[in-house]
Protein backbone atom coordinates (compact mmCIF):
# COMPACT_ATOMS: atom_id res chain seq x y z
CA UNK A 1 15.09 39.72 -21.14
CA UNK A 2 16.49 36.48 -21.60
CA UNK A 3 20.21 36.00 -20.63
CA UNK A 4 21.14 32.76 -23.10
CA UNK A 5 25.18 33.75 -21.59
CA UNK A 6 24.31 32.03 -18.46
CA UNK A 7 23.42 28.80 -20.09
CA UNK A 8 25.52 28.92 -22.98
CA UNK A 9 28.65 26.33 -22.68
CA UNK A 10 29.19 26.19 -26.44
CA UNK A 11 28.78 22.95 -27.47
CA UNK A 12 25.05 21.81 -28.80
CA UNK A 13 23.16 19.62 -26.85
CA UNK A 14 21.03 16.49 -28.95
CA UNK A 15 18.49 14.22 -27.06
CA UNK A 16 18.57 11.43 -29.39
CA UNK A 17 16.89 9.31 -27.56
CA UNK A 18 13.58 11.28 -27.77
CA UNK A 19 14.44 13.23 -30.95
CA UNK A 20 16.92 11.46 -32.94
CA UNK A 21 16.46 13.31 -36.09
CA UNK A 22 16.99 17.40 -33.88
CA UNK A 23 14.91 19.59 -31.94
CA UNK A 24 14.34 21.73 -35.50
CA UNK A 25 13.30 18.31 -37.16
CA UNK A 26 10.91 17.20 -34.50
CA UNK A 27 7.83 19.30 -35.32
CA UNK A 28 7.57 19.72 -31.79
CA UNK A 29 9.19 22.84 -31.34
CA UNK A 30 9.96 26.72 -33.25
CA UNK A 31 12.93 27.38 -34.52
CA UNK A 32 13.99 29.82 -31.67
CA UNK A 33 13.51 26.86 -29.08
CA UNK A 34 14.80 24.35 -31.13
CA UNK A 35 17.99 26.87 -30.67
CA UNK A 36 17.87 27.72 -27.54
CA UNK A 37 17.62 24.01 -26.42
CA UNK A 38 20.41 23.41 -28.58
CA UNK A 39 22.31 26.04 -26.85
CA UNK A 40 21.36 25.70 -23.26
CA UNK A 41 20.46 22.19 -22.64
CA UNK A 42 24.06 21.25 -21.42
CA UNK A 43 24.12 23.80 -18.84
CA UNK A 44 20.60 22.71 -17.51
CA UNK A 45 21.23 19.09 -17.19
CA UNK A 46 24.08 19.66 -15.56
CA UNK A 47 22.29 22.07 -13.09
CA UNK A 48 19.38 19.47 -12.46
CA UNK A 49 21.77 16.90 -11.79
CA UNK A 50 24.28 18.18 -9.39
CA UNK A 51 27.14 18.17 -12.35
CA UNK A 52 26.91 22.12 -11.73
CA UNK A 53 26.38 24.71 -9.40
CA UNK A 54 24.40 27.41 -10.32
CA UNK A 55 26.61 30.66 -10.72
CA UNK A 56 24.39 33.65 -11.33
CA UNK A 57 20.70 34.23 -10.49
CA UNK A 58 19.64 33.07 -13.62
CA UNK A 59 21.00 29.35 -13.29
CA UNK A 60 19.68 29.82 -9.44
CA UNK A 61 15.70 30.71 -10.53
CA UNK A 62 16.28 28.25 -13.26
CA UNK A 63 17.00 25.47 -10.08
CA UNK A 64 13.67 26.43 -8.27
CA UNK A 65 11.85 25.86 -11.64
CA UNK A 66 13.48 22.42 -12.07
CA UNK A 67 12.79 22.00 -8.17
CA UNK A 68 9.47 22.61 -8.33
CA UNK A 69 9.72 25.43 -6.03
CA UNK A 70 8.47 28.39 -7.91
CA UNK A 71 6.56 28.31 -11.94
CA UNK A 72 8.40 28.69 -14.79
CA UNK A 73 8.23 32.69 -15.92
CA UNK A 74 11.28 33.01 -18.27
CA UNK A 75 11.13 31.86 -22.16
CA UNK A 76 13.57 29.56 -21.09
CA UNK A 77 12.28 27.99 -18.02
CA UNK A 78 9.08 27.58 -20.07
CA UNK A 79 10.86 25.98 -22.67
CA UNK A 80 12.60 23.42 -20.77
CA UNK A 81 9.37 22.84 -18.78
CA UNK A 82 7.92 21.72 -22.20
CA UNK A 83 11.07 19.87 -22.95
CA UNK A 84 10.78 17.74 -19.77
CA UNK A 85 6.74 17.22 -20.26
CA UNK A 86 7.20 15.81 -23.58
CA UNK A 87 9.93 13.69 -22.97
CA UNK A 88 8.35 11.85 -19.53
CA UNK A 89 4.85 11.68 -21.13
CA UNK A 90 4.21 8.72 -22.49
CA UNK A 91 3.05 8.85 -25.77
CA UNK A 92 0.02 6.10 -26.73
CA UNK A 93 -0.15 5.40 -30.13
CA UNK A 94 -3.79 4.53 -31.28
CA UNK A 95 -3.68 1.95 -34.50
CA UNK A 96 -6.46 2.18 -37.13
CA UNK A 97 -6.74 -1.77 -37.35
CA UNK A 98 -8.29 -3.56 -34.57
CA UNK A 99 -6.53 -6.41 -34.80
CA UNK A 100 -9.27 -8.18 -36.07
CA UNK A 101 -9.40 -9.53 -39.67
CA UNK A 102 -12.23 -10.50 -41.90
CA UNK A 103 -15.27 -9.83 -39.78
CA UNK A 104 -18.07 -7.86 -40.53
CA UNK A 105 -19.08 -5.60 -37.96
CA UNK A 106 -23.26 -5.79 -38.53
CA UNK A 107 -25.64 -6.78 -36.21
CA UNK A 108 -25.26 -10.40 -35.52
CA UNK A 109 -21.38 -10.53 -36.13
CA UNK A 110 -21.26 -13.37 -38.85
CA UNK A 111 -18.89 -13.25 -41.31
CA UNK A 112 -20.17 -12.88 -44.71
CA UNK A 113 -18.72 -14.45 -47.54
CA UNK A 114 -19.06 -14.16 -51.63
């Protein structure tokens, strides 16, 4: 069972940087994680960067899984795992056009005009 208490510090976190318009708005993510990173992503930043100590074994597993040191098993750790992925994955966007205008692309690549 998922303890969101240990992570909860009652403000909502926003990345918008990487998702200006919400987690919910994104498409990326459910409803219940768009939540729970909403509720939780506060108290994990500050963990991964030293801003907090962790204070129950929750926050403490949650450290390994940010550490590398063990796999994510918890919805949350998961989540936040995901969070991380899609945020330091760069994204290559793949454009229709070619760049090229006006050619014909048969054999013998002349232009053709009427």
């Amino acid at each position: 069972m998922l303890n969101i208490e240990s992570f909860d510090c009652g403000t909502t976190y926003y990345d918008s940087i990487h998702f200006p318009r919400g987690f919910g708005r994104s498409g990326q993510f459910t409803r219940r994680e768009a939540e729970l990173l909403g509720r939780c992503g506060h108290v994990i930043t500050r963990l991964s960067t030293g801003q907090l100590e962790a204070s129950n074994p929750e926050q403490h597993a949650m450290l390994e899984v940010l550490f590398g040191e063990r796999e994510p098993e918890t919805e949350l750790e998961k989540l936040w795992s995901k969070y991380q992925k899609m945020i330091h994955t760069k994204v290559r966007k793949i454009s229709a056009c070619s760049g090229r205008e006006n050619q014909d692309f048969y054999e013998g690549g002349e232009s053709s005009s009427f």
